[in-house]
PDB file of N, CA and C in Angstrom:
ATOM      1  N   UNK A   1     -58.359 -10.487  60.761  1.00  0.00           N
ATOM      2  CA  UNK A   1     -58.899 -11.828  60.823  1.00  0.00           C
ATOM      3  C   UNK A   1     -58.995 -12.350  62.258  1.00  0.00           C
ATOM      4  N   UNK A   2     -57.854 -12.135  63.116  1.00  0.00           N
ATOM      5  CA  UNK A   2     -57.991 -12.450  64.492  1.00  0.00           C
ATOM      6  C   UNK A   2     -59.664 -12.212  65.063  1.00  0.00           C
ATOM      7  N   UNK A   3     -59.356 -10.287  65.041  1.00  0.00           N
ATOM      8  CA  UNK A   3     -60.712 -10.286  65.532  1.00  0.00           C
ATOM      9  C   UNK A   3     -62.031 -10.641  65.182  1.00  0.00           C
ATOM     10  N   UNK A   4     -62.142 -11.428  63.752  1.00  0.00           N
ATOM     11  CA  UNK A   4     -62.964 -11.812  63.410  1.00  0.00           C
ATOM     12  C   UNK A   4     -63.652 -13.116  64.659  1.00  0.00           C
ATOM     13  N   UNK A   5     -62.578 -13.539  64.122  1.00  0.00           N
ATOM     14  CA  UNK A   5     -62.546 -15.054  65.163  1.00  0.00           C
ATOM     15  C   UNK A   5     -62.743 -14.975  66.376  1.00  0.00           C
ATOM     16  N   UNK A   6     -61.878 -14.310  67.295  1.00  0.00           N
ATOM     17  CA  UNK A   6     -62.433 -14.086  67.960  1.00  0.00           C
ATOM     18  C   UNK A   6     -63.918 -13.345  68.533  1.00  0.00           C
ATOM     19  N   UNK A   7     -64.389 -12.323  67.710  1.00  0.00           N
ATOM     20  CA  UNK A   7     -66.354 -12.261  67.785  1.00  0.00           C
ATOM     21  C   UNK A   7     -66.827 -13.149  67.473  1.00  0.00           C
ATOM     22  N   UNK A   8     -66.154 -14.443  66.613  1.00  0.00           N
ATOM     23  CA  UNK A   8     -67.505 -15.293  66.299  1.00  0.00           C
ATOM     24  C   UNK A   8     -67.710 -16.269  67.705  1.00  0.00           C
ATOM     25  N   UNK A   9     -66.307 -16.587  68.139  1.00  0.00           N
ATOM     26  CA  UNK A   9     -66.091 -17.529  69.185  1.00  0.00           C
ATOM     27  C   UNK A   9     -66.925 -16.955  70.673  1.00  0.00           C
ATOM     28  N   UNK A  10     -66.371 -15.651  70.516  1.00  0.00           N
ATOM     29  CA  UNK A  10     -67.311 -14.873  71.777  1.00  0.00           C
ATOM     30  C   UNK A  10     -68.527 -15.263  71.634  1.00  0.00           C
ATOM     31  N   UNK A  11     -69.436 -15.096  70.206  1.00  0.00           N
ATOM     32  CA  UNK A  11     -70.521 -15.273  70.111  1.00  0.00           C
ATOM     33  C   UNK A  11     -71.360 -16.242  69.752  1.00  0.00           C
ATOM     34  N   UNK A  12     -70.631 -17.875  69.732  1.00  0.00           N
ATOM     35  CA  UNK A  12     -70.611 -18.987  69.732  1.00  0.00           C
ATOM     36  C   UNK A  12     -70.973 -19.488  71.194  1.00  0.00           C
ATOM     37  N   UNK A  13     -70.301 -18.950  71.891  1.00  0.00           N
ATOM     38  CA  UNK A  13     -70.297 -19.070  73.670  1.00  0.00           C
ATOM     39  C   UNK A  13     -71.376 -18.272  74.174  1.00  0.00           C
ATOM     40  N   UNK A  14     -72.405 -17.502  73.803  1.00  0.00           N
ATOM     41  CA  UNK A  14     -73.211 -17.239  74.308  1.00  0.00           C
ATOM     42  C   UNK A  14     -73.994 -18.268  74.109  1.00  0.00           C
ATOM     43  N   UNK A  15     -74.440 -19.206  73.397  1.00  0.00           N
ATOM     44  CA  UNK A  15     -75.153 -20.057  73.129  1.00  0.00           C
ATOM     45  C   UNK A  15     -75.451 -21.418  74.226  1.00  0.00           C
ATOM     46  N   UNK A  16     -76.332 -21.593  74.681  1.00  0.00           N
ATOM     47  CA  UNK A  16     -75.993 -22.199  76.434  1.00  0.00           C
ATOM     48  C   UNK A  16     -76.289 -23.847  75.700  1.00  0.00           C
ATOM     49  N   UNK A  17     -75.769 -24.204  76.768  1.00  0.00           N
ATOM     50  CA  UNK A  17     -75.514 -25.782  76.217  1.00  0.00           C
ATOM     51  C   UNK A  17     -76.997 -26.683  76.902  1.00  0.00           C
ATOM     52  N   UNK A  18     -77.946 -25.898  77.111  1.00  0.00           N
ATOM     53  CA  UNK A  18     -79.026 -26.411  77.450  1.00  0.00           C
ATOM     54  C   UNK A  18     -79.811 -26.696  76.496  1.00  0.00           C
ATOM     55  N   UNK A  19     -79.586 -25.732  75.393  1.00  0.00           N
ATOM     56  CA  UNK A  19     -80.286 -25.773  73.920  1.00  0.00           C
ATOM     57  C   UNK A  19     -80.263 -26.568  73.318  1.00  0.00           C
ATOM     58  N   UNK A  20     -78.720 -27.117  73.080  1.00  0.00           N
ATOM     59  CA  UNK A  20     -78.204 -28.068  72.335  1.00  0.00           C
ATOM     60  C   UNK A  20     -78.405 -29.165  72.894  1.00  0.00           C
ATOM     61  N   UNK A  21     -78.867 -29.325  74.047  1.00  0.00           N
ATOM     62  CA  UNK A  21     -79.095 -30.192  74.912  1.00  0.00           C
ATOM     63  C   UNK A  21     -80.077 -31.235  74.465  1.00  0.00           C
ATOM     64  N   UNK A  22     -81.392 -30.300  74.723  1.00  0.00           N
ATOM     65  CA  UNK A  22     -82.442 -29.988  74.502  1.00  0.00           C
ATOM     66  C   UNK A  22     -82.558 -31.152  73.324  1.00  0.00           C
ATOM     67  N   UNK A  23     -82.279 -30.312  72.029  1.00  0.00           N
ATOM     68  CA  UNK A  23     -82.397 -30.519  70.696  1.00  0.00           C
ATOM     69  C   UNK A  23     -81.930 -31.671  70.321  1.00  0.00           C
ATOM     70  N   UNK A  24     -80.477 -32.254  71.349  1.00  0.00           N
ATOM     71  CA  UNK A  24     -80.221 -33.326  70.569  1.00  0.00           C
ATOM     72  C   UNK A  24     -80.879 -34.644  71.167  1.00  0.00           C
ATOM     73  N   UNK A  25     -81.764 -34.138  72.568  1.00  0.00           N
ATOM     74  CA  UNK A  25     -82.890 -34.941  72.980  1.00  0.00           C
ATOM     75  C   UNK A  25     -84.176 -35.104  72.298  1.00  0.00           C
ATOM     76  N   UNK A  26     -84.280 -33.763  71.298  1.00  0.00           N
ATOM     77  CA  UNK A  26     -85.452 -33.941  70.459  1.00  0.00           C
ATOM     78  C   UNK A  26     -85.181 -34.911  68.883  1.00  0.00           C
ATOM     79  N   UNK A  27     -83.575 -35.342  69.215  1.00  0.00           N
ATOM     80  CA  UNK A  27     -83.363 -36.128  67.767  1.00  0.00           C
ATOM     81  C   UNK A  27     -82.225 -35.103  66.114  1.00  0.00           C
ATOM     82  N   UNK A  28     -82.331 -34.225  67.196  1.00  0.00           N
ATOM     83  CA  UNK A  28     -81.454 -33.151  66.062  1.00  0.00           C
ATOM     84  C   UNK A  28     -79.978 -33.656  66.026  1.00  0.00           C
ATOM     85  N   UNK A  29     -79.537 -34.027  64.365  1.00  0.00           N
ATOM     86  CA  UNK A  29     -78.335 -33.898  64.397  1.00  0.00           C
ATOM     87  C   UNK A  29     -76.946 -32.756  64.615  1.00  0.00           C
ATOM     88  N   UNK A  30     -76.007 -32.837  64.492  1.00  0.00           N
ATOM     89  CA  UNK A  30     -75.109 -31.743  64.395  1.00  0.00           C
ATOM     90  C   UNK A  30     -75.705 -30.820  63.677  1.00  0.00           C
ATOM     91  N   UNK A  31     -75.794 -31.085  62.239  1.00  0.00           N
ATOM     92  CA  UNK A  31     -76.246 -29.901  61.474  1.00  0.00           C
ATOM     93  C   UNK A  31     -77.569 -29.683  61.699  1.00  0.00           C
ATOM     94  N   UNK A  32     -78.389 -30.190  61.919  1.00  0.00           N
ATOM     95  CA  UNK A  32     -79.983 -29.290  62.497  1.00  0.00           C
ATOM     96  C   UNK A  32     -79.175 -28.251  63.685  1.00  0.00           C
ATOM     97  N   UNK A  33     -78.599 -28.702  64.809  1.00  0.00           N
ATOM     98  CA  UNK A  33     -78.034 -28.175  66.130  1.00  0.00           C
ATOM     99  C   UNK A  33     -77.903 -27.063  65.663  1.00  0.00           C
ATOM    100  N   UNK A  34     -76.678 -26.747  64.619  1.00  0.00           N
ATOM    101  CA  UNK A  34     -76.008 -26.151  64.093  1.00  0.00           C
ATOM    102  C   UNK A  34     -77.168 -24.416  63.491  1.00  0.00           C
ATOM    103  N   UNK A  35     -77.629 -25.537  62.187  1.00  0.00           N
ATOM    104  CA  UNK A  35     -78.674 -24.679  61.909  1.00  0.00           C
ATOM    105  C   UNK A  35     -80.201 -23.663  62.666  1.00  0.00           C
ATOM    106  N   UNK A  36     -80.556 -24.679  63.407  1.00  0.00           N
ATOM    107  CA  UNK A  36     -81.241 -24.132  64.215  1.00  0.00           C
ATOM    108  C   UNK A  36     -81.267 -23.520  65.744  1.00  0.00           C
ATOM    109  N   UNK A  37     -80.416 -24.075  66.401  1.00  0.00           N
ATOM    110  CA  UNK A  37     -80.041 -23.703  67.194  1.00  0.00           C
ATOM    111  C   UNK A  37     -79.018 -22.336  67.422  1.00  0.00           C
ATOM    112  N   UNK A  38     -77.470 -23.316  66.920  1.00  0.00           N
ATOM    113  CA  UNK A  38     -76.166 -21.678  66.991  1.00  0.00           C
ATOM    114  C   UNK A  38     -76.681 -20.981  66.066  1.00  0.00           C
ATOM    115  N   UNK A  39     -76.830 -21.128  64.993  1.00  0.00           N
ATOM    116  CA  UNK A  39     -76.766 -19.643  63.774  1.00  0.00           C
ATOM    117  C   UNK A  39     -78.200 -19.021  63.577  1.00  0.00           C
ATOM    118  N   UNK A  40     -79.085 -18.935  64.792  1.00  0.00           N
ATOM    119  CA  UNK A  40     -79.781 -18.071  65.099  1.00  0.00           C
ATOM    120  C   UNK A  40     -79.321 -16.732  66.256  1.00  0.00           C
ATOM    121  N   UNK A  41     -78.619 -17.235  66.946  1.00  0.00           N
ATOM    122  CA  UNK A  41     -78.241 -16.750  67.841  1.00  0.00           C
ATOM    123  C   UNK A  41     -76.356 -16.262  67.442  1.00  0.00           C
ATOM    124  N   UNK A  42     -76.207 -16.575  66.243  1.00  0.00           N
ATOM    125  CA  UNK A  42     -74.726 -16.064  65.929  1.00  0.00           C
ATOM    126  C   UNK A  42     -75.221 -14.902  64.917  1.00  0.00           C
ATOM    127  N   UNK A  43     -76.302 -14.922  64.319  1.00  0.00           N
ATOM    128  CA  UNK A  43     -76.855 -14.035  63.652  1.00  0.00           C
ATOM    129  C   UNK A  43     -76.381 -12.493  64.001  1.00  0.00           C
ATOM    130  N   UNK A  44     -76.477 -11.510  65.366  1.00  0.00           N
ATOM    131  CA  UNK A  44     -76.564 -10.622  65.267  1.00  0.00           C
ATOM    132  C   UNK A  44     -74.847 -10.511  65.603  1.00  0.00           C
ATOM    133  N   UNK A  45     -73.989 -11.664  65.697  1.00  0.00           N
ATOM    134  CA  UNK A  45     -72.792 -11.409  65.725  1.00  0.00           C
ATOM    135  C   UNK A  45     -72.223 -11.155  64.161  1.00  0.00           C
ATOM    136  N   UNK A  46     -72.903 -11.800  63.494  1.00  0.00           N
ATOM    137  CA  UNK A  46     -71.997 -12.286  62.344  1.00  0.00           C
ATOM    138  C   UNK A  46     -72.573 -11.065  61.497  1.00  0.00           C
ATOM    139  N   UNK A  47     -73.570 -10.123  61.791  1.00  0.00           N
ATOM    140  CA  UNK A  47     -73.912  -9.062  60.878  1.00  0.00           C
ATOM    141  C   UNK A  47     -73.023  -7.957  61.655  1.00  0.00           C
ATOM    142  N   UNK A  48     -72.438  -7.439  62.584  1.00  0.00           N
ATOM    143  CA  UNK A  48     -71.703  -6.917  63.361  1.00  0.00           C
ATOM    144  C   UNK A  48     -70.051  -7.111  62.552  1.00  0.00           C
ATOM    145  N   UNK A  49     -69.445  -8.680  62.692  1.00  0.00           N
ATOM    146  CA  UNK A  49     -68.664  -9.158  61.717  1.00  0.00           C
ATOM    147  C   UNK A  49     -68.475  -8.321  60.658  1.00  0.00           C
ATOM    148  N   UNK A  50     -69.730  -8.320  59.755  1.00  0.00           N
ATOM    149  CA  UNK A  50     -69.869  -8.122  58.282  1.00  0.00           C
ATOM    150  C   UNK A  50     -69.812  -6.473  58.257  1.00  0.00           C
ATOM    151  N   UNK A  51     -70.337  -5.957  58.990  1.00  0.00           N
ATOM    152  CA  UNK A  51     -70.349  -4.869  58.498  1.00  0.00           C
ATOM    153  C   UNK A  51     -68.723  -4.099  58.966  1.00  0.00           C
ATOM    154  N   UNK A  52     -68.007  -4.682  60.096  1.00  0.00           N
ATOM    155  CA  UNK A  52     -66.755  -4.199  60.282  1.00  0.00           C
ATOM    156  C   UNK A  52     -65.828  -4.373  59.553  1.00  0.00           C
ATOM    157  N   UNK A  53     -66.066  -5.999  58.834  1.00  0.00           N
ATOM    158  CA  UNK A  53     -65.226  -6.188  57.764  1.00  0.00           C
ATOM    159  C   UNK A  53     -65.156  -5.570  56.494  1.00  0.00           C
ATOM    160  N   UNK A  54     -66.605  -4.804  56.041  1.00  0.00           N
ATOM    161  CA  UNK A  54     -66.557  -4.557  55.062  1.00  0.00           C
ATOM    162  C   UNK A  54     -66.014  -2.897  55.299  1.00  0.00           C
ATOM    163  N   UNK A  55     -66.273  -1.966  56.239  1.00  0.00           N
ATOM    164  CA  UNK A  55     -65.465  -0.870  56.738  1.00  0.00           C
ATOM    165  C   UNK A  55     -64.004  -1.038  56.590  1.00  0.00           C
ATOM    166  N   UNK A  56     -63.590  -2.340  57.317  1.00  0.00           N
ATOM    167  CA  UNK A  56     -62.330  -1.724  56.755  1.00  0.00           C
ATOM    168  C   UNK A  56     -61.609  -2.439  55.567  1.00  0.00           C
ATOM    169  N   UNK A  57     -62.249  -2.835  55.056  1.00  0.00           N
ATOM    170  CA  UNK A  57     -62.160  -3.136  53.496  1.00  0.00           C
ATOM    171  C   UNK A  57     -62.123  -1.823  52.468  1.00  0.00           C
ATOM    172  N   UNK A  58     -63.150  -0.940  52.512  1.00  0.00           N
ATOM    173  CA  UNK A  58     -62.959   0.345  52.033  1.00  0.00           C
ATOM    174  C   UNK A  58     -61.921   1.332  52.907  1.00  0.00           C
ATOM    175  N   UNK A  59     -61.984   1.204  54.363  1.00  0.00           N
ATOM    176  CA  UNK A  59     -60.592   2.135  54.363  1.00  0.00           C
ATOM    177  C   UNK A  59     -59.735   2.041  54.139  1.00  0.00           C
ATOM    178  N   UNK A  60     -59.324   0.678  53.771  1.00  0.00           N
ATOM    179  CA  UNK A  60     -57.851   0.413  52.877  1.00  0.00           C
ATOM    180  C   UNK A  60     -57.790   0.544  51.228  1.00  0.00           C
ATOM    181  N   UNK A  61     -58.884   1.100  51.049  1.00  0.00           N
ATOM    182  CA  UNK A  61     -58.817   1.694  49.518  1.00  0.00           C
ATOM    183  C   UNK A  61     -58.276   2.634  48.900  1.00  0.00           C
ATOM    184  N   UNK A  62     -57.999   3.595  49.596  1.00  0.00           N
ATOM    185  CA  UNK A  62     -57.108   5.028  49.374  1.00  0.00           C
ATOM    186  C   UNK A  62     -55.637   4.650  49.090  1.00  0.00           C
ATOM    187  N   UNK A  63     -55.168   3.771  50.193  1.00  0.00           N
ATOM    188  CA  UNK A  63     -53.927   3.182  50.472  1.00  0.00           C
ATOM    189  C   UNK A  63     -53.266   2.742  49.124  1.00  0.00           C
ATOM    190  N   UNK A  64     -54.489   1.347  48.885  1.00  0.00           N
ATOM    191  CA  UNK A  64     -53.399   0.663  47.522  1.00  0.00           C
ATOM    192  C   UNK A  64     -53.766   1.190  46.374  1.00  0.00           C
ATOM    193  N   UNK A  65     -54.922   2.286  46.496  1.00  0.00           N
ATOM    194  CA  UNK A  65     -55.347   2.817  45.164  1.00  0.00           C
ATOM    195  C   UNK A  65     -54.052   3.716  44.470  1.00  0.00           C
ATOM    196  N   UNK A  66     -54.083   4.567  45.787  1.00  0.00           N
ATOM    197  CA  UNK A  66     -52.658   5.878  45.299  1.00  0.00           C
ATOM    198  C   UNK A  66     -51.192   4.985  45.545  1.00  0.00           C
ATOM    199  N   UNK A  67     -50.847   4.352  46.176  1.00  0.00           N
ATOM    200  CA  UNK A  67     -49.706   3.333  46.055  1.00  0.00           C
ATOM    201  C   UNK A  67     -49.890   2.457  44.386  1.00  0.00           C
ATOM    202  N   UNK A  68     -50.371   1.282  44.154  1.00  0.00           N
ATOM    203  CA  UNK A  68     -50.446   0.486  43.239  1.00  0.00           C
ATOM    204  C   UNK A  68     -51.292   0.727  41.394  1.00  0.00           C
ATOM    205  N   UNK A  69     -52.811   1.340  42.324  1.00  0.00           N
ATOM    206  CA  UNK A  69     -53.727   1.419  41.155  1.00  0.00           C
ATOM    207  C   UNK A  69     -53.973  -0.184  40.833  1.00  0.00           C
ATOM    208  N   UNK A  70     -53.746  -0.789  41.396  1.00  0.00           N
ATOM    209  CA  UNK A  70     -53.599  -2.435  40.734  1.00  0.00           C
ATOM    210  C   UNK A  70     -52.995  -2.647  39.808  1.00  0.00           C
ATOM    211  N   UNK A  71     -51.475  -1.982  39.463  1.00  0.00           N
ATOM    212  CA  UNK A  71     -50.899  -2.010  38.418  1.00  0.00           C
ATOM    213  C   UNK A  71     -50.431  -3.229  37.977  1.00  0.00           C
ATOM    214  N   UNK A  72     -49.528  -4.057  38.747  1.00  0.00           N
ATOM    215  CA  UNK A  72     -49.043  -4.994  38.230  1.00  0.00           C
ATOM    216  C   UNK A  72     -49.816  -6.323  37.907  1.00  0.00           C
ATOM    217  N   UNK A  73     -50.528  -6.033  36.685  1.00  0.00           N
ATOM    218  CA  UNK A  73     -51.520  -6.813  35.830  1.00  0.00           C
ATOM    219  C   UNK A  73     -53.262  -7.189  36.709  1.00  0.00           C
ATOM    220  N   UNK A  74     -53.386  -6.066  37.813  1.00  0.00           N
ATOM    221  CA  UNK A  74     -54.641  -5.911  38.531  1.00  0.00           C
ATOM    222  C   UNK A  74     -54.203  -7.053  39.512  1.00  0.00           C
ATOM    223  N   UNK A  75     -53.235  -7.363  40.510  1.00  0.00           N
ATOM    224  CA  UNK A  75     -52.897  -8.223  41.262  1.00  0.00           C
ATOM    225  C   UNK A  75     -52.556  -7.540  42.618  1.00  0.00           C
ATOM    226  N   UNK A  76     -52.913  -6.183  43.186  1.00  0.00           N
ATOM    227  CA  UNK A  76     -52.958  -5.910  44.126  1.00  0.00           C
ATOM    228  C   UNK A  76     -54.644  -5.478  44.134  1.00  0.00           C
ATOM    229  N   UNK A  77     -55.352  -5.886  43.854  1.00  0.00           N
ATOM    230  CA  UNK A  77     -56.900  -5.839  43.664  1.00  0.00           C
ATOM    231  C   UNK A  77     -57.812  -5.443  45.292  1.00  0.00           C
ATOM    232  N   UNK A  78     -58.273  -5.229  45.735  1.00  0.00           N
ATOM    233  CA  UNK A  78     -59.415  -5.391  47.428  1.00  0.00           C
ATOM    234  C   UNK A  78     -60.909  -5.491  46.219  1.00  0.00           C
ATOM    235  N   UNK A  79     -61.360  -5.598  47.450  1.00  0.00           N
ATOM    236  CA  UNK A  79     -62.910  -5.244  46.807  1.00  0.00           C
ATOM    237  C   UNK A  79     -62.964  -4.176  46.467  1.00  0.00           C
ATOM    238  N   UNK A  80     -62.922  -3.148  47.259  1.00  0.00           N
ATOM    239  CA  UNK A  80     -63.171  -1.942  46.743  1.00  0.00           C
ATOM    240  C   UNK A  80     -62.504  -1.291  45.533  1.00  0.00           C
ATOM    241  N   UNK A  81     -61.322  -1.415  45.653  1.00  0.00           N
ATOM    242  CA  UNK A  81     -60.791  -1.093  44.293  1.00  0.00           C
ATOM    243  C   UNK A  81     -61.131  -1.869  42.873  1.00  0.00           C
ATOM    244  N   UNK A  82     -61.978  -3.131  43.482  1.00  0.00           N
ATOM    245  CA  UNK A  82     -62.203  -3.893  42.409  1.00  0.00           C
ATOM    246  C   UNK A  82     -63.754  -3.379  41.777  1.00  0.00           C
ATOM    247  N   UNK A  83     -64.499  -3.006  42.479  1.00  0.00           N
ATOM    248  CA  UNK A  83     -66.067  -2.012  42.568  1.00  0.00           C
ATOM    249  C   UNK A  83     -65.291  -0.848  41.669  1.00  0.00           C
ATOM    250  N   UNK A  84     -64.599  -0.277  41.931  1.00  0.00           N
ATOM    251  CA  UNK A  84     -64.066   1.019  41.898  1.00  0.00           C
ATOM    252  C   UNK A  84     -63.537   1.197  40.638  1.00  0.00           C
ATOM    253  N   UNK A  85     -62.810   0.109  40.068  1.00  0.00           N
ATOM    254  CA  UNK A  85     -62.396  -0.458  38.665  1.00  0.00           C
ATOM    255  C   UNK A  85     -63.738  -0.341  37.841  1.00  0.00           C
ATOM    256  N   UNK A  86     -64.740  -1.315  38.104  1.00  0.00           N
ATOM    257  CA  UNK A  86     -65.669  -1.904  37.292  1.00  0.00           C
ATOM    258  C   UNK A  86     -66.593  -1.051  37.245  1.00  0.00           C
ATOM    259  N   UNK A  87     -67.202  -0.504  38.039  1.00  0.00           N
ATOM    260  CA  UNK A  87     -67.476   0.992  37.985  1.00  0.00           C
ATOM    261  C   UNK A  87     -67.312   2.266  37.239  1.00  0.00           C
TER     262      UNK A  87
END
């Protein structure tokens, strides 16, 4: 989770404050700012994010699969084991 946060923040800060500048001279609120402005440009962070998170989401599948199985009433669950179940 750390490093989550920290890539988004890294990639929050690329975003130059001229933009926002800009925009909130053109009448844009926070959330227009927000929308149009940062999360165009957080875009290729937050798919970077996603796909690391979901890596190691499955490499911890082996782990609690052969440890737990989700035995105790399916309460050690991940995604993957939960795919993996329903599946």
């Amino acid at each position: 989770m750390p490093f989550f946060a920290i890539t988004l923040l890294a990639g929050s800060r690329r975003s130059s404050p001229d933009l926002h500048e800009a925009a909130s001279l053109d009448g844009a609120n926070g959330w227009h700012r927000f929308w149009h402005v940062t999360w165009p440009l957080l875009k290729p962070v937050t798919l970077v994010v996603v796909v690391f998170s979901v890596i190691q989401t499955f490499s911890d599948f082996q782990l609690i699969y052969v440890l737990t199985a989700a035995a105790p009433a399916n309460a050690t669950h991940l995604l993957a084991t939960y795919a993996y179940q329903i599946a």
